[in-house]
C-alpha atoms as a PDB file:
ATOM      1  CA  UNK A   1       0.000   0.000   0.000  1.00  0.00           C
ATOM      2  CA  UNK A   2       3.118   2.553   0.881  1.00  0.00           C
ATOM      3  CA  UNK A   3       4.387   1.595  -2.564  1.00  0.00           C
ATOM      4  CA  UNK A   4       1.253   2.130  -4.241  1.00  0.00           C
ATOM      5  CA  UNK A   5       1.151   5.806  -2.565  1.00  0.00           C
ATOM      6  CA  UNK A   6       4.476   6.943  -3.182  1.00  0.00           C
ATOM      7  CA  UNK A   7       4.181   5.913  -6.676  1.00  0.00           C
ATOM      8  CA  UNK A   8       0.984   7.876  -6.984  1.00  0.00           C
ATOM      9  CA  UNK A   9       2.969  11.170  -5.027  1.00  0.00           C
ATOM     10  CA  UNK A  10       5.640  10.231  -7.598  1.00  0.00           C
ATOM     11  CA  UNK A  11       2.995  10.819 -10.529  1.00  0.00           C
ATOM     12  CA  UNK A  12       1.420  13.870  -9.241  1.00  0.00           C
ATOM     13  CA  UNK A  13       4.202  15.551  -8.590  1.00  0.00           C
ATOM     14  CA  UNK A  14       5.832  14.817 -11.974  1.00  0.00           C
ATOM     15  CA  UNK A  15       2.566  16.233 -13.704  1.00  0.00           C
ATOM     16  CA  UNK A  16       2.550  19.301 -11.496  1.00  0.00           C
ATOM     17  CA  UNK A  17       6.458  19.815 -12.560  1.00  0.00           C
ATOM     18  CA  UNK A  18       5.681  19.574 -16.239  1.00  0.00           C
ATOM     19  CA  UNK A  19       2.725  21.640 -16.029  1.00  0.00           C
ATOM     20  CA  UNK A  20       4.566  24.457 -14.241  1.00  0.00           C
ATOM     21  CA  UNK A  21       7.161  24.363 -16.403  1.00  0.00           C
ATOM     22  CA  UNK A  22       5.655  24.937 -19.361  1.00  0.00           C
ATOM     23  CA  UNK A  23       3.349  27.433 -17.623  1.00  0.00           C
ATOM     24  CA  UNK A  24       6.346  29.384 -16.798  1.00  0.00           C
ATOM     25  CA  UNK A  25       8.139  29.071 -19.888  1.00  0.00           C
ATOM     26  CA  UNK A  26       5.159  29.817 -21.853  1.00  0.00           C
ATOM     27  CA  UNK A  27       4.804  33.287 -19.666  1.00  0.00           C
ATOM     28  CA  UNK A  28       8.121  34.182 -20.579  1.00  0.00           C
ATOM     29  CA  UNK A  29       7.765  33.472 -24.431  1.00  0.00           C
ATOM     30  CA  UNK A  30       4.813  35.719 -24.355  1.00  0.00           C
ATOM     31  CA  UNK A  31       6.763  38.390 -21.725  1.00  0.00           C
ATOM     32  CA  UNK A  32      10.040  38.521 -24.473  1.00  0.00           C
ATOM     33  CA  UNK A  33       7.377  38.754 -27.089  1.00  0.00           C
ATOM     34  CA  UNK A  34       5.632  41.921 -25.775  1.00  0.00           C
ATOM     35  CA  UNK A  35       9.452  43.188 -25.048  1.00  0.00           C
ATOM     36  CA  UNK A  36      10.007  43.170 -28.727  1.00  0.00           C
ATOM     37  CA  UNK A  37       6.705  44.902 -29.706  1.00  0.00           C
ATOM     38  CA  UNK A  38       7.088  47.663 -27.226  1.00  0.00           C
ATOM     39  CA  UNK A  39      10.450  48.873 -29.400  1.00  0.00           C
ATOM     40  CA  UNK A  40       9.233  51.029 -31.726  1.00  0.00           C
ATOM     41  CA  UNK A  41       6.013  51.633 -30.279  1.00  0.00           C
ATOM     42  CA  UNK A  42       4.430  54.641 -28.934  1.00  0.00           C
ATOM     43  CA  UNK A  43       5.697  55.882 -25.487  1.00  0.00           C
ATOM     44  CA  UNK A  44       1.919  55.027 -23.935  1.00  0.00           C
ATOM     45  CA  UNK A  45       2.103  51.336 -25.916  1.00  0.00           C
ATOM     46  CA  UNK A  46       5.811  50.659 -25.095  1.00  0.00           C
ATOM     47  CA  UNK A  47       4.806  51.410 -21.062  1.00  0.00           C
ATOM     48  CA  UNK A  48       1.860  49.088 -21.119  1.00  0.00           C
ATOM     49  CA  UNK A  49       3.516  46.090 -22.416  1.00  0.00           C
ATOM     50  CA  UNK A  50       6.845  46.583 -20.289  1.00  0.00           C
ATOM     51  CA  UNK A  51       4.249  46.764 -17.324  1.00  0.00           C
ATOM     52  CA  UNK A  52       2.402  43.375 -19.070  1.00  0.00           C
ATOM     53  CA  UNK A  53       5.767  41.643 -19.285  1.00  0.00           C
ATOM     54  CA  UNK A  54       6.456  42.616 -16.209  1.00  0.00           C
ATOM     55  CA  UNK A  55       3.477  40.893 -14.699  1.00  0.00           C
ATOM     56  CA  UNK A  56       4.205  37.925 -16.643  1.00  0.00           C
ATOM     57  CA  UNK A  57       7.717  37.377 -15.468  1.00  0.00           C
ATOM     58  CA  UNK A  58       5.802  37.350 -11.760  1.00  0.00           C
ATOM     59  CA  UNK A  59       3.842  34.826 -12.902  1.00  0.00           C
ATOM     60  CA  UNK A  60       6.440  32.805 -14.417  1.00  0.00           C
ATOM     61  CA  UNK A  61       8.970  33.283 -11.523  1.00  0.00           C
ATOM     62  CA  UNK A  62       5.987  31.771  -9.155  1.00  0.00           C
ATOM     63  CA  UNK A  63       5.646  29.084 -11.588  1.00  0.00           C
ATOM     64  CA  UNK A  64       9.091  28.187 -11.561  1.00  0.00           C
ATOM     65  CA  UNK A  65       9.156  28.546  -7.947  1.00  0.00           C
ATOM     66  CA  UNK A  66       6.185  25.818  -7.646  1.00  0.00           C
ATOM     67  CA  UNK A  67       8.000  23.238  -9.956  1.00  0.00           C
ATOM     68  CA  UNK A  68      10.978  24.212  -7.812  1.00  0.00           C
ATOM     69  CA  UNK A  69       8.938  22.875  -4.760  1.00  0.00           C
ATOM     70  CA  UNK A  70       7.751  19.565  -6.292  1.00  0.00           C
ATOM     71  CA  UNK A  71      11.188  18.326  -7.510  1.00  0.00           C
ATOM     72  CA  UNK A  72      12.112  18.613  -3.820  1.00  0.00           C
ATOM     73  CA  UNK A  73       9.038  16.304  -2.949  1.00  0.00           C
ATOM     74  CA  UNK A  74       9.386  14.427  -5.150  1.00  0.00           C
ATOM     75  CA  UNK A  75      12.935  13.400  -4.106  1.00  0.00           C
ATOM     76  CA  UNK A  76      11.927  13.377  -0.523  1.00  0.00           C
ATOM     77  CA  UNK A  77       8.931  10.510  -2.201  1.00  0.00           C
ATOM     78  CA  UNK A  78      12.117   8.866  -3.721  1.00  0.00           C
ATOM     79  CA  UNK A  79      13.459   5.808  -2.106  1.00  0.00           C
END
């Protein structure tokens, strides 16, 4: 029964790493993206999306953070 729970952890916690990850890489594709549109752009444009990048470089810092977290469970779950 042990077995059968740790294996289950084991599973979780890998699909909560992969999900994270691509969460936060997928925030920080978008976040470089809207850095590259705001050259060029008007001063008014260029300040929203530095402020929308910024917010998505939060969100993929606390996504990294999270996957961060389960690889350490998930090696305490190891044998």
């Amino acid at each position: 029964m042990i077995s059968l729970i740790k294996l289950l952890s084991k599973k979780i916690l890998a699909a909560l790493i992969a999900g994270a990850s691509l969460i936060s890489g997928t925030c920080w594709m978008v976040s470089a993206n809207a850095q590259v549109d705001s050259i060029g752009a008007s001063p008014k444009a260029a300040e929203m999306l530095i402020k929308y990048s910024a917010l998505l470089n939060q969100s993929a810092a606390g996504a990294a953070m999270l996957a961060g977290v389960c690889i350490a469970l998930a090696l305490c779950v190891d044998d």
